[in-house]
Structure formats: structure tokens, C-alpha cells
Protein backbone atom coordinates (compact mmCIF):
# COMPACT_ATOMS: atom_id res chain seq x y z
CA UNK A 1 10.04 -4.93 -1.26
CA UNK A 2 9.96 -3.43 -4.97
CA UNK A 3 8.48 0.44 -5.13
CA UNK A 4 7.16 -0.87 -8.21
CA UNK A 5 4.93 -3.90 -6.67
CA UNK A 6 3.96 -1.73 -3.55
CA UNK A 7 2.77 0.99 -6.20
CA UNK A 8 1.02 -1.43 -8.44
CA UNK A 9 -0.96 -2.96 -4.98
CA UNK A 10 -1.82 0.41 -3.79
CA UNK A 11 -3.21 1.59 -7.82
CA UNK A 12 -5.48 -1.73 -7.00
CA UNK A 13 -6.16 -1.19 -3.76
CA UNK A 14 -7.16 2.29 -4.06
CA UNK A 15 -9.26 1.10 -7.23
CA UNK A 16 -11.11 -1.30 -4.95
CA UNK A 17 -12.42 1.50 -2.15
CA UNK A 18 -15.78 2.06 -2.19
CA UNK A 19 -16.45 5.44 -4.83
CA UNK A 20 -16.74 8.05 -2.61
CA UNK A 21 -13.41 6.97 -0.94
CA UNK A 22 -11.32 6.42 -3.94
CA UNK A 23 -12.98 9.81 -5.36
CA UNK A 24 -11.80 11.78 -2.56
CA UNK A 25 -8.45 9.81 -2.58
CA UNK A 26 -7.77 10.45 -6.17
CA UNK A 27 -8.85 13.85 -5.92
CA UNK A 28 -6.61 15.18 -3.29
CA UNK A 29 -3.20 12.86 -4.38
CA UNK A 30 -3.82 14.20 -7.93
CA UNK A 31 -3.68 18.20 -6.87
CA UNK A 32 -0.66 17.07 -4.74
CA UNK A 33 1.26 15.29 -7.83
CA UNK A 34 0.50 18.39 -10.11
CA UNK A 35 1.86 20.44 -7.55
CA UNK A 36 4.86 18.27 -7.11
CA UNK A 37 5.48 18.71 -10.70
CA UNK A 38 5.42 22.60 -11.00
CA UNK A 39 7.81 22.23 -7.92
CA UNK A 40 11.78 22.36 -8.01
CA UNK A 41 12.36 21.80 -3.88
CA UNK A 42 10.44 20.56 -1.03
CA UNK A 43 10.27 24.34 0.12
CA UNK A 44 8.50 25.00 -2.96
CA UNK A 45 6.38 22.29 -2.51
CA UNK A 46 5.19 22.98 0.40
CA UNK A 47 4.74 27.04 -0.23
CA UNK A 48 2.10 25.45 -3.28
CA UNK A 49 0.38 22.76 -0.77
CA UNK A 50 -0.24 25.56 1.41
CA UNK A 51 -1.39 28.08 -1.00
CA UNK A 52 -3.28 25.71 -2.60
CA UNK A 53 -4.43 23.77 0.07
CA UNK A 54 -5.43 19.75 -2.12
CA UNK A 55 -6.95 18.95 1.33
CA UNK A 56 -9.35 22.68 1.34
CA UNK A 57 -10.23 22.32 -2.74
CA UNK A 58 -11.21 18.97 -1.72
CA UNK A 59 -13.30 19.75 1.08
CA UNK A 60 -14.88 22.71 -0.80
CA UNK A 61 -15.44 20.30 -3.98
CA UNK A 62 -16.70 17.55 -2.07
CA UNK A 63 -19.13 19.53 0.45
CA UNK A 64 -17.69 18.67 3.32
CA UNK A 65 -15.83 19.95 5.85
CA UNK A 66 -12.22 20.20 6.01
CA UNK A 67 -12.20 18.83 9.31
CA UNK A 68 -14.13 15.88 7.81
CA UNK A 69 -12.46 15.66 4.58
CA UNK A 70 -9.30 15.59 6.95
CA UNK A 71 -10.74 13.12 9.06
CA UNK A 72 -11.84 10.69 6.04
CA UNK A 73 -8.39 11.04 4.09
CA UNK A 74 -6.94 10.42 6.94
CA UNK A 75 -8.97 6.66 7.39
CA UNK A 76 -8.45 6.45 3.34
CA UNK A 77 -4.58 6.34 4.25
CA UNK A 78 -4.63 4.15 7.13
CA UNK A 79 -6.84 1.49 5.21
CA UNK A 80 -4.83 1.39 2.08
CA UNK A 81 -1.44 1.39 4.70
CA UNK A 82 -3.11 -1.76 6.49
CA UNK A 83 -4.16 -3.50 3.27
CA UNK A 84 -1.13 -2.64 1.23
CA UNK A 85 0.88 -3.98 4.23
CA UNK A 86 -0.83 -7.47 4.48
CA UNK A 87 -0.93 -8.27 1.28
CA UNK A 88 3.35 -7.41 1.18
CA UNK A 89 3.46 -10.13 4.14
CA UNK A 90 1.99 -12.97 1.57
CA UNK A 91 4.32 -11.92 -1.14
CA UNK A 92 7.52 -13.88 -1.85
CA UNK A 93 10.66 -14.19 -4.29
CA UNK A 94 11.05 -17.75 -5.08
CA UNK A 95 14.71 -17.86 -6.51
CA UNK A 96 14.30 -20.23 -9.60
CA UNK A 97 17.80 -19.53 -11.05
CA UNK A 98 18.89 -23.44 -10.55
CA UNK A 99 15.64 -24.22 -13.11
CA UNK A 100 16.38 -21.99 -15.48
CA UNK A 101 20.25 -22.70 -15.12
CA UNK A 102 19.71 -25.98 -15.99
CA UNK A 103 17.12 -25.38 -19.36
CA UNK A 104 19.31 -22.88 -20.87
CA UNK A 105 23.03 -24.19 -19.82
CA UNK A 106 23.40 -20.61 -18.89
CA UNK A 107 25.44 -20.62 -15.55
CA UNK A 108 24.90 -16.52 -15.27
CA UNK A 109 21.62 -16.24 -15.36
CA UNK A 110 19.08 -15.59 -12.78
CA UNK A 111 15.46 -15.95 -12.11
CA UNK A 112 13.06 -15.07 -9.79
CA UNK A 113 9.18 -15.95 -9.28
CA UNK A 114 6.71 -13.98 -7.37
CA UNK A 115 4.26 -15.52 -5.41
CA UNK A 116 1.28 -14.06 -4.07
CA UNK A 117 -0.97 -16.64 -2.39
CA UNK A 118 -4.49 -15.20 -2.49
CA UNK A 119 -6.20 -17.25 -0.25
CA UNK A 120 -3.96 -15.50 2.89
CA UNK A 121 -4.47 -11.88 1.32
CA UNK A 122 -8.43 -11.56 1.40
């Protein structure tokens, strides 16, 4: 499926957690992104995420414990994975090219619609 759909699903998804969740969500994958941008390799990367442990600034800003804030991130992940991953299975491509063929006389020309039938995703 597109990187760009699954991205845009997840951005609502996450949006639709309840507050706490998507706080701690958004906290922790935003530390992660800015240290993913002062990084040049993954072994950079990962010498930042564990200086700078997202998941122990999050605990620490949150009040919780790490072992919790592990623990919750960890069900944030798995519910977004599940939700992201039915809603993909209702999604389809319908290849329209013929239609549009037709309308413009353009025999190059493709098109595609994509369906999402809501009443299968919620």
C-alpha cells in the first residue's frame, strides 16, 4: 500500500487516541524524529536514543515510570498497528483508466480511485 496513505491513517489515528495516549505518543516519536534529524547513520542514531533516552524524558515528564511509560507506548503501538492495519484491509484501487480513456480520447492515460468503505472500518 502507499507510505503516504498508511502515514496519513496513522496522523488520524493517532489524532483519535484518547489525550493522554496521543500525548505520550507524540511526545516520545517527536524526541525520536529530532534526533533522527541531528543524525547522519543509524549508529549515530542510536548513540543519541540512548543518551537521550525519548522513552526516560518521557517517563520523567509524564510522572510515570519508565517501566510504565514502556509498558503504555508499547499498547499505544500495538493499537495504532491493529487499527492502521484494518482499516488498509477495506482500502482499494479501483482502476478507472477505461472511464477516463473514453472522456478525454486519451489512450495513455491512467486513473485510479480509492475506496475506503467506512461502514467495514469502524
Amino acid at each position: 500500500m502507499n507510505d503516504y496513505l498508511s502515514e496519513m491513517l496513522a496522523r488520524e489515528i493517532v489524532e483519535a487516541l484518547p489525550g493522554y495516549k496521543r500525548d505520550l505518543y507524540k511526545f516520545i516519536v517527536g524526541l525520536e524524529d529530532s534526533l533522527a534529524q541531528q543524525s547522519d547513520t543509524a549508529d549515530q542514531f542510536m548513540t543519541l536514543m540512548k543518551k537521550h533516552s525519548p522513552l526516560h524524558q518521557a517517563a520523567k515528564y509524564f510522572r510515570r515510570s519508565v517501566k510504565e511509560t514502556d509498558q503504555l507506548m508499547k499498547e499505544i503501538e500495538k493499537e495504532i498497528d491493529t487499527e492502521l492495519s484494518l482499516q488498509l484491509q477495506h482500502i482499494d484501487w479501483l482502476d478507472c483508466s477505461d472511464v477516463i480513456r473514453k472522456r478525454r480520447r486519451n489512450d495513455k492515460q491512467a486513473a485510479f480511485l480509492l475506496y475506503m468503505n467506512p461502514k467495514k472500518v469502524h
